[in-house]
Protein backbone atom coordinates (compact mmCIF):
# COMPACT_ATOMS: atom_id res chain seq x y z
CA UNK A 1 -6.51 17.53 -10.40
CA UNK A 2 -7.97 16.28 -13.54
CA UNK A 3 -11.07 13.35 -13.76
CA UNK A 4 -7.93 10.80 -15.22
CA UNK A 5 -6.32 11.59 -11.64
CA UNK A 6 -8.98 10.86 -9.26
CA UNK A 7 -9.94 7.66 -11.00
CA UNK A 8 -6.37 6.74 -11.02
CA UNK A 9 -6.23 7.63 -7.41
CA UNK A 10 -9.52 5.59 -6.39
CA UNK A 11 -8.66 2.24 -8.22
CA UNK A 12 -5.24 2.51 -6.83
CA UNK A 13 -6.56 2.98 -3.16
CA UNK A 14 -8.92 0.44 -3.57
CA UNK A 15 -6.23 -2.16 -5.21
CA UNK A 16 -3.72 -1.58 -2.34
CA UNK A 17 -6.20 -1.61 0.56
CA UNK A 18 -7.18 -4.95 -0.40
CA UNK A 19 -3.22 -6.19 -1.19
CA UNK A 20 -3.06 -4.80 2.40
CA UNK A 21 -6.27 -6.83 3.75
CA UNK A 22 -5.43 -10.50 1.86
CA UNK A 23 -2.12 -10.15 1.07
CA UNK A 24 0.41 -8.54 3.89
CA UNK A 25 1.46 -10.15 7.36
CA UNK A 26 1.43 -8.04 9.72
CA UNK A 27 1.88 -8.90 13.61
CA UNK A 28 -1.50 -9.23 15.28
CA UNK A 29 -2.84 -5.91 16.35
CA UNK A 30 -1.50 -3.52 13.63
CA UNK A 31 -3.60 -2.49 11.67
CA UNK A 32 -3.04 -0.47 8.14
CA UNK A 33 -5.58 1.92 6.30
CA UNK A 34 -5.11 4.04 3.17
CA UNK A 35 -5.95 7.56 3.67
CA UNK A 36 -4.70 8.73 0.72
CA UNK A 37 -3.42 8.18 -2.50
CA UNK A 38 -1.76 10.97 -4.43
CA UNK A 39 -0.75 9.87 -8.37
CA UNK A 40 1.32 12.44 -10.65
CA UNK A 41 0.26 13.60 -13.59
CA UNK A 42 2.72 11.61 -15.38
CA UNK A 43 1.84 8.64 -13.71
CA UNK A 44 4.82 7.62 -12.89
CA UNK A 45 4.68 7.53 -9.28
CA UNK A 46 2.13 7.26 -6.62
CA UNK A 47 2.09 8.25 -2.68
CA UNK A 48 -0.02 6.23 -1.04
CA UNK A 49 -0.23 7.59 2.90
CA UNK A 50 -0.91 4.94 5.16
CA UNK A 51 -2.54 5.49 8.82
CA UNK A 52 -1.16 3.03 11.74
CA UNK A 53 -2.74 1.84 14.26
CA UNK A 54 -1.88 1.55 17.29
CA UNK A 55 0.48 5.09 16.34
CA UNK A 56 3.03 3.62 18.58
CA UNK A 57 4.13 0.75 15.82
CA UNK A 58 4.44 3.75 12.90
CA UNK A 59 8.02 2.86 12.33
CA UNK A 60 7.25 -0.93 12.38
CA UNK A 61 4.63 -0.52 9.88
CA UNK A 62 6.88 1.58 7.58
CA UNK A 63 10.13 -1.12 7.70
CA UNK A 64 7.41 -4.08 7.00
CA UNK A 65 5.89 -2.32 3.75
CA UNK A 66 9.35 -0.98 2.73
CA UNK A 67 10.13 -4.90 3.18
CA UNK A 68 7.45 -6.05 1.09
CA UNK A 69 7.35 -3.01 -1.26
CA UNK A 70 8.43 -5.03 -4.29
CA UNK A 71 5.74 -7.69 -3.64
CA UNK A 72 3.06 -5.42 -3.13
CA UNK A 73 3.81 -3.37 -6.64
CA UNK A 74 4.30 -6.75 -8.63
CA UNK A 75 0.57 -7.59 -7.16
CA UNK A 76 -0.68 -3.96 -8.07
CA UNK A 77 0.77 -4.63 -11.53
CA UNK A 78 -1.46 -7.72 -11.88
CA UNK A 79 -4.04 -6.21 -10.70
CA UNK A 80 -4.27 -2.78 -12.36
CA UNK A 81 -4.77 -3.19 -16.27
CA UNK A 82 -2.83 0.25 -17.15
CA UNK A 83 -0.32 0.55 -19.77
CA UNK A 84 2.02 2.89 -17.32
CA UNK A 85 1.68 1.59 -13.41
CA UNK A 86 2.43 3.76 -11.18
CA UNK A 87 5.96 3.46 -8.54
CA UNK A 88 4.44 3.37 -5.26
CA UNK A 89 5.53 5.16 -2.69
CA UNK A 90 4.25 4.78 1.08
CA UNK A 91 4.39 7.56 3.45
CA UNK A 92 2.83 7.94 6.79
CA UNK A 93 -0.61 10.07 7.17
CA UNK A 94 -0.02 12.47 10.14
CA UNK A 95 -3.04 14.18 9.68
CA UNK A 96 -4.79 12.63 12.58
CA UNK A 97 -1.96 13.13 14.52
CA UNK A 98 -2.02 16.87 13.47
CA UNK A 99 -5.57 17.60 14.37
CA UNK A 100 -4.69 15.81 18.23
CA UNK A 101 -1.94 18.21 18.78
CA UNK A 102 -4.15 21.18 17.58
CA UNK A 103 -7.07 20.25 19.33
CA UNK A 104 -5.33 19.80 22.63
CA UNK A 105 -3.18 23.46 22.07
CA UNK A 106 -6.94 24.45 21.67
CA UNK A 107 -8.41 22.80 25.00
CA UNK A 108 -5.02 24.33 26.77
CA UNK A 109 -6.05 28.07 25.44
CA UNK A 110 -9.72 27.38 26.48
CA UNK A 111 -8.71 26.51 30.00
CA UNK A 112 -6.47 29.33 30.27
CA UNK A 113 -9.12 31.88 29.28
């Protein structure tokens, strides 16, 4: 990934998490972080992978930024000064999820052994 990239990637997480924090209504006690942001070369697109909590409002979170996905990119536009901005994209981070699941297969061995 080249220098351009990563300081693509790093304004663009830093722009969105605070569109998320002033900008998007959520109900109380969801709560949205950027754990990613993934930018292609061309710029043309961007994932930006978004962790939930609680995990068990996932799909709400997804249907309320899908819902405000063209207000959120017309705020990034403003915000970035870029002469190509990026399509966003949001996509859940399982990761945490991931390392749960493996961790408990783990624990299951362990007590097995």
């Amino acid at each position: 990934m080249s220098l351009r990239i990563k300081k693509v990637n790093s304004l663009i997480k830093e722009q969105i998490s605070e569109i998320f924090t002033r900008e998007l209504n959520l109900k109380p006690g969801v709560f949205l972080t950027v754990a990613k942001v993934d930018t292609t070369r061309d710029l043309r697109y961007t994932r930006i992978f978004i962790s939930v909590f609680p995990d068990a409002d996932r799909n709400y979170a997804l249907v309320a930024l899908k819902n405000e996905k063209k207000r959120i990119q017309k705020s990034l536009n403003k915000k970035m000064q870029m002469k190509i901005i990026p399509k966003i994209l949001f996509k859940i981070d399982t990761t945490e999820a991931e390392a749960d699941e493996i961790e408990k297969i783990l624990r299951k061995i362990k007590e097995e052994k």
